[in-house]
Structures are given as structure tokens and as C-alpha cells.
Protein backbone atom coordinates (compact mmCIF):
# COMPACT_ATOMS: atom_id res chain seq x y z
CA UNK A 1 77.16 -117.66 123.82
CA UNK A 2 74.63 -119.99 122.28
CA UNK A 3 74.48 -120.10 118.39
CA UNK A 4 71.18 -119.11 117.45
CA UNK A 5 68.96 -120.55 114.44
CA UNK A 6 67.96 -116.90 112.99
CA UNK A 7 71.70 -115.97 112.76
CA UNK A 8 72.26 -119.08 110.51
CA UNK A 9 68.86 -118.89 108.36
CA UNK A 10 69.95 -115.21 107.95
CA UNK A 11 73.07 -116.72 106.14
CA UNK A 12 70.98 -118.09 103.82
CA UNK A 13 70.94 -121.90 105.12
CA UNK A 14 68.27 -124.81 104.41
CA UNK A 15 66.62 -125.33 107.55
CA UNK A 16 68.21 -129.65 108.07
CA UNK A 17 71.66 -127.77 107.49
CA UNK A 18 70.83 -125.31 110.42
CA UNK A 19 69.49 -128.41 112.52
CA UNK A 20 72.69 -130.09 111.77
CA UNK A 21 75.17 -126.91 112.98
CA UNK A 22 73.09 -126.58 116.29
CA UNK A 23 73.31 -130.01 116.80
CA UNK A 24 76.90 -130.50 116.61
CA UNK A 25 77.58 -127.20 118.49
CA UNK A 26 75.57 -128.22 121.32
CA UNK A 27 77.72 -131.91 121.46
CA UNK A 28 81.07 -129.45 121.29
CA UNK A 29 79.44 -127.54 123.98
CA UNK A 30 78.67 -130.89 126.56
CA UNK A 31 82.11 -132.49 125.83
CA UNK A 32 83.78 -129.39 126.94
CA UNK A 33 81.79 -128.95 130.17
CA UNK A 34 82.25 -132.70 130.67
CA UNK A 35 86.09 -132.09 130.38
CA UNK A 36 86.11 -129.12 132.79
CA UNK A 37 83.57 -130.59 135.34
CA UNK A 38 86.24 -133.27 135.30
CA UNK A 39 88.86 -130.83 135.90
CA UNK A 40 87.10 -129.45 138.62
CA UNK A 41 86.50 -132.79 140.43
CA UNK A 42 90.58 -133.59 140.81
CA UNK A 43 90.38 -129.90 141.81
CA UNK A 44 88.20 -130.32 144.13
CA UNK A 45 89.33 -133.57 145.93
CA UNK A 46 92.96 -132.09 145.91
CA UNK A 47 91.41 -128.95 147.63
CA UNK A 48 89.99 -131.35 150.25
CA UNK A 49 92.91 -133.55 150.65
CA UNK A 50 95.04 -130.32 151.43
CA UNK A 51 92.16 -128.58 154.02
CA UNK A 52 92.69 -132.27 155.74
CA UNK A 53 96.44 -131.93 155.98
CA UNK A 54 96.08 -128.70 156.97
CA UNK A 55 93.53 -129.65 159.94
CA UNK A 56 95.89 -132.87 161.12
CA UNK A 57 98.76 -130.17 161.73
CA UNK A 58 96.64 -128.39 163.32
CA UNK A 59 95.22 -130.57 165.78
CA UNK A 60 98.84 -132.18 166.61
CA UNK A 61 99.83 -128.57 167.30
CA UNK A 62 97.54 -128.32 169.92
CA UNK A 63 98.26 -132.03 171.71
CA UNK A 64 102.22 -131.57 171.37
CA UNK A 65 104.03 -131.44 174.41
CA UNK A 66 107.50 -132.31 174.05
CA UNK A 67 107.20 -135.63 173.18
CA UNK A 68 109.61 -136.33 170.41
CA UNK A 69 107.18 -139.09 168.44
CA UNK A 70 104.65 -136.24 167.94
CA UNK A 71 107.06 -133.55 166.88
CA UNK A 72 108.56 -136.58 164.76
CA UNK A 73 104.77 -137.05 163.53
CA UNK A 74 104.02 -133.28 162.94
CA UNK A 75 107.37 -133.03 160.48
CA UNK A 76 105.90 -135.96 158.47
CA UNK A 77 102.24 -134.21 158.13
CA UNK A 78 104.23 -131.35 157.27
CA UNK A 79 106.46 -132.52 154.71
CA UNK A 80 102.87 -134.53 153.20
CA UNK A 81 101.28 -131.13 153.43
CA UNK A 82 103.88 -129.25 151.31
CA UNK A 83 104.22 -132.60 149.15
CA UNK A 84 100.46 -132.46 148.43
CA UNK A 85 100.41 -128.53 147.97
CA UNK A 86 102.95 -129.03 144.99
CA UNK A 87 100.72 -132.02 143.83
CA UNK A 88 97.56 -129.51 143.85
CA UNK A 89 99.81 -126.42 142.41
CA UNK A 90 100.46 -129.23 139.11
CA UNK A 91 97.11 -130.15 139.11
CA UNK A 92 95.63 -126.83 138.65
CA UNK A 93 98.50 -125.28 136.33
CA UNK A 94 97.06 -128.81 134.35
CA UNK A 95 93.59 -127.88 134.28
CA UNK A 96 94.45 -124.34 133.25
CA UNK A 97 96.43 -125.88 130.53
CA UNK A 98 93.86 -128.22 129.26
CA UNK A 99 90.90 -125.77 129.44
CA UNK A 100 93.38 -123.54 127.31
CA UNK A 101 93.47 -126.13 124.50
CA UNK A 102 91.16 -128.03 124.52
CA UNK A 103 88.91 -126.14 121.76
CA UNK A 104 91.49 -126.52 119.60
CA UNK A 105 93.57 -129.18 120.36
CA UNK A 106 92.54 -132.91 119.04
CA UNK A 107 93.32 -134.30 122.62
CA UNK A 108 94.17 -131.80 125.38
CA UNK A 109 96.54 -134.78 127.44
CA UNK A 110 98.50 -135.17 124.63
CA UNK A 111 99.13 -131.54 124.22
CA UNK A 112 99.87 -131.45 127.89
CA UNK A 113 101.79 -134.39 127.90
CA UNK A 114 104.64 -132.72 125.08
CA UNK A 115 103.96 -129.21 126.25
CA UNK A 116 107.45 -127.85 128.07
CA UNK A 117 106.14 -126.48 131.11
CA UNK A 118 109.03 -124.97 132.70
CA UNK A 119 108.41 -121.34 132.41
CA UNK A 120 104.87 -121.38 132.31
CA UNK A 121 103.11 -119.71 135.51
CA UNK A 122 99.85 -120.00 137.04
CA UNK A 123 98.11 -116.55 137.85
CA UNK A 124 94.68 -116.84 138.71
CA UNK A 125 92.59 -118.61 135.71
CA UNK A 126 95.19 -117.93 133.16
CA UNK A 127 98.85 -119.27 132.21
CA UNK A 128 101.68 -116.59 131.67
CA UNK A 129 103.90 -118.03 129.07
CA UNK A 130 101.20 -120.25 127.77
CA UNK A 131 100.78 -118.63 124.11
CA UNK A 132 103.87 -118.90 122.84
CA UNK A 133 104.38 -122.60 123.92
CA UNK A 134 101.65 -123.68 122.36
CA UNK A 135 102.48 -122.00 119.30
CA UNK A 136 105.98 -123.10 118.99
CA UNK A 137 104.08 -126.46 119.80
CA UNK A 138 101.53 -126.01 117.08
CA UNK A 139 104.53 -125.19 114.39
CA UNK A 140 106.40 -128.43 115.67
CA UNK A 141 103.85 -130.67 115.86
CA UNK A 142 100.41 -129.62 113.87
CA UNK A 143 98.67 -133.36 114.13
CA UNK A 144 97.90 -132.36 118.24
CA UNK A 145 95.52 -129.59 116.94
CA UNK A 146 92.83 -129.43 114.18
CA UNK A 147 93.23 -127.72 111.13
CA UNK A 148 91.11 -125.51 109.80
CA UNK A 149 88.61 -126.85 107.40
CA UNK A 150 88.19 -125.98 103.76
CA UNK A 151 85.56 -123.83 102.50
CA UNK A 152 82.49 -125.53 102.11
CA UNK A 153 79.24 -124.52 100.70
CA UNK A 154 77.71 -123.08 97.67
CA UNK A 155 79.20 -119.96 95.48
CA UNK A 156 76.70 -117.41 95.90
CA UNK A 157 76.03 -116.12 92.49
CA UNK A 158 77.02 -112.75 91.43
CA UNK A 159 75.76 -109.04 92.27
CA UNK A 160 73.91 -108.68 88.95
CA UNK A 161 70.53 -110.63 88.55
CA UNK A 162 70.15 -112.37 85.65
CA UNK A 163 68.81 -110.36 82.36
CA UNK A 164 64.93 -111.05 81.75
CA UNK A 165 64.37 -111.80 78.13
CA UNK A 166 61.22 -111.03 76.13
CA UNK A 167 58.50 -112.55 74.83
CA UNK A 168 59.79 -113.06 71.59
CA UNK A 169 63.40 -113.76 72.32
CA UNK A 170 62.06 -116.82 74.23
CA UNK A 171 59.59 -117.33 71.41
CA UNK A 172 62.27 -117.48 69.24
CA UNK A 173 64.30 -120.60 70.97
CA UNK A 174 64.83 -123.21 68.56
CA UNK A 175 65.53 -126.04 71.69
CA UNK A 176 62.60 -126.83 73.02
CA UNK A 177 63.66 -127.05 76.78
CA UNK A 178 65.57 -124.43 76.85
CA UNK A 179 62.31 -122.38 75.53
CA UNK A 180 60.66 -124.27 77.88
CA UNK A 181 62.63 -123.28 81.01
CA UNK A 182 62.67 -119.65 79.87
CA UNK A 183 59.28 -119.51 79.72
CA UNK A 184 58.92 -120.85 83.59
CA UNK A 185 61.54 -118.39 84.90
CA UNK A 186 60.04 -115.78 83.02
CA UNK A 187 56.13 -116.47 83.77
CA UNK A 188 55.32 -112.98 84.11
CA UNK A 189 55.67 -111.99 80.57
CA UNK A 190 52.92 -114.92 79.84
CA UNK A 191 50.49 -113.37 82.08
């Protein structure tokens, strides 16, 4: 969902510290669809890789006679085939991983690369088992992912609104600038 500027001037932001936000959510927003169109490519060429295994069996099922080089030549395509299916199962259990994390995480390969992957199962676009590795990662090693940031900002000021003074109260200030700044916040006694 795009962040939108009336949400943030409704929170009471200058209009540069608005620009600023938008700005550096929208870079957030093109590094991580850089990172998953990236995914997608090895995704992608692994998908095509396998559909060309699959089509080589194919074809040498339909020339084999029994002539032992091609059924020799078929158990090799196969044994590529199942070799490159396991490749493609790790590359998208990967990108699942990586898309997980990678809002959080300062570098999603390094979380990958330390994550223990055993029990963790693809199913569809999500990981079973994923949550609790990465929070027994997050305990162990905290420098992978970035911590939250400090309050920043201005206090607002408190529910009651400042007591007007009269006219002769600030009339009555000995310090001249302080008399002075009374009378500008309180103009409407001058009128």
C-alpha cells in the first residue's frame, strides 16, 4: 500500500519532512522489487532448464528401441532431471526465505546463509517452520536484522492550552522581552 502525503501532514509534519519519508519509502519499495524480480529470474531460468530436461526425456522416449547407449543416455537425462528438480526445489525454498526477511533483515543472504534449514518446508508462497527459525536466529544473532529505531521527533505539548493573561498582567512585566513576547502571543487583547 503506498504511503500517502495527507496521512503524514495529518500527523502534524512540515511538508520537507513528509518529502523526505515518501522519498525513502519509495527507495525501500524499488530495492525490494529489485530483490524479488531477481528472485524471480533464477526462478524462472531454473523453471526453463527443468521444462528442457523434461522435453529431452521425452523425445529419447519416443526414438528408444532397445539400443542400450540410448537407454544408457535416457538414465543420465533422468538422473540430471531429478538432480536439477532438487536444484529448483532449493532455489525456490531460497527465494521464499529471502522475500521472508528481507524487510527486516540487514542482508537477506546472510540470514539465509546461517539460517538452519532442515525442517523448514515449502508450501506454496510460504515456509512452514520459518517463524520460529528466524526468531531463535534473531535472539542468537541480532546484528543480521535492524533494530528498531528510537523515538524521534518533537514532544507534543500537553492537553491544556496555555493560560491567556491580561492586559495588565502583561502590562505589568518588568523584563522587557518577556512583555514584549506576551504582548505578540496575546495580540488580541491590543486590538
Amino acid at each position: 500500500m503506498p504511503m500517502q502525503r495527507e496521512f503524514l501532514r495529518g500527523l502534524g509534519l512540515e511538508e520537507e519532512t513528509v518529502t523526505k519519508v515518501i522519498n525513502e519509502h519509495h527507495n525501500n519499495i524499488a530495492e525490494m522489487e529489485k530483490k524479488a524480480n531477481d528472485y524471480k529470474a533464477e526462478l524462472d531460468s531454473a523453471n526453463d532448464e527443468l521444462k528442457n530436461r523434461d522435453e529431452q526425456i521425452e523425445d529419447l522416449k519416443k526414438s528408444t528401441t532397445n539400443n542400450e547407449d540410448l537407454q544408457k543416455q535416457l538414465d543420465e537425462y533422468k538422473a540430471n532431471n531429478e538432480k536439477y528438480e532438487q536444484e529448483l526445489q532449493s532455489t525456490r525454498l531460497n527465494n521464499a526465505i529471502k522475500l521472508a526477511v528481507a524487510k527486516d533483515a540487514n542482508d537477506p543472504d546472510d540470514v539465509l546463509a546461517l539460517l538452519d534449514k532442515s525442517d523448514l518446508e515449502l508450501d506454496g508462497d510460504t515456509v512452514k517452520g520459518l517463524d520460529d527459525k528466524i526468531t531463535a536466529l534473531r535472539e542468537s544473532k541480532p546484528y543480521l536484522f535492524e533494530q528498531p529505531k528510537g523515538k524521534t521527533g518533537r514532544t507534543p505539548q500537553d492537553g491544556n492550552p496555555p493560560q491567556s493573561m491580561t492586559k495588565e498582567q502583561i502590562m505589568g512585566m518588568t523584563d522587557p522581552i518577556a512583555r514584549q513576547k506576551a504582548i505578540k502571543e496575546n495580540m488580541n487583547l491590543f486590538n
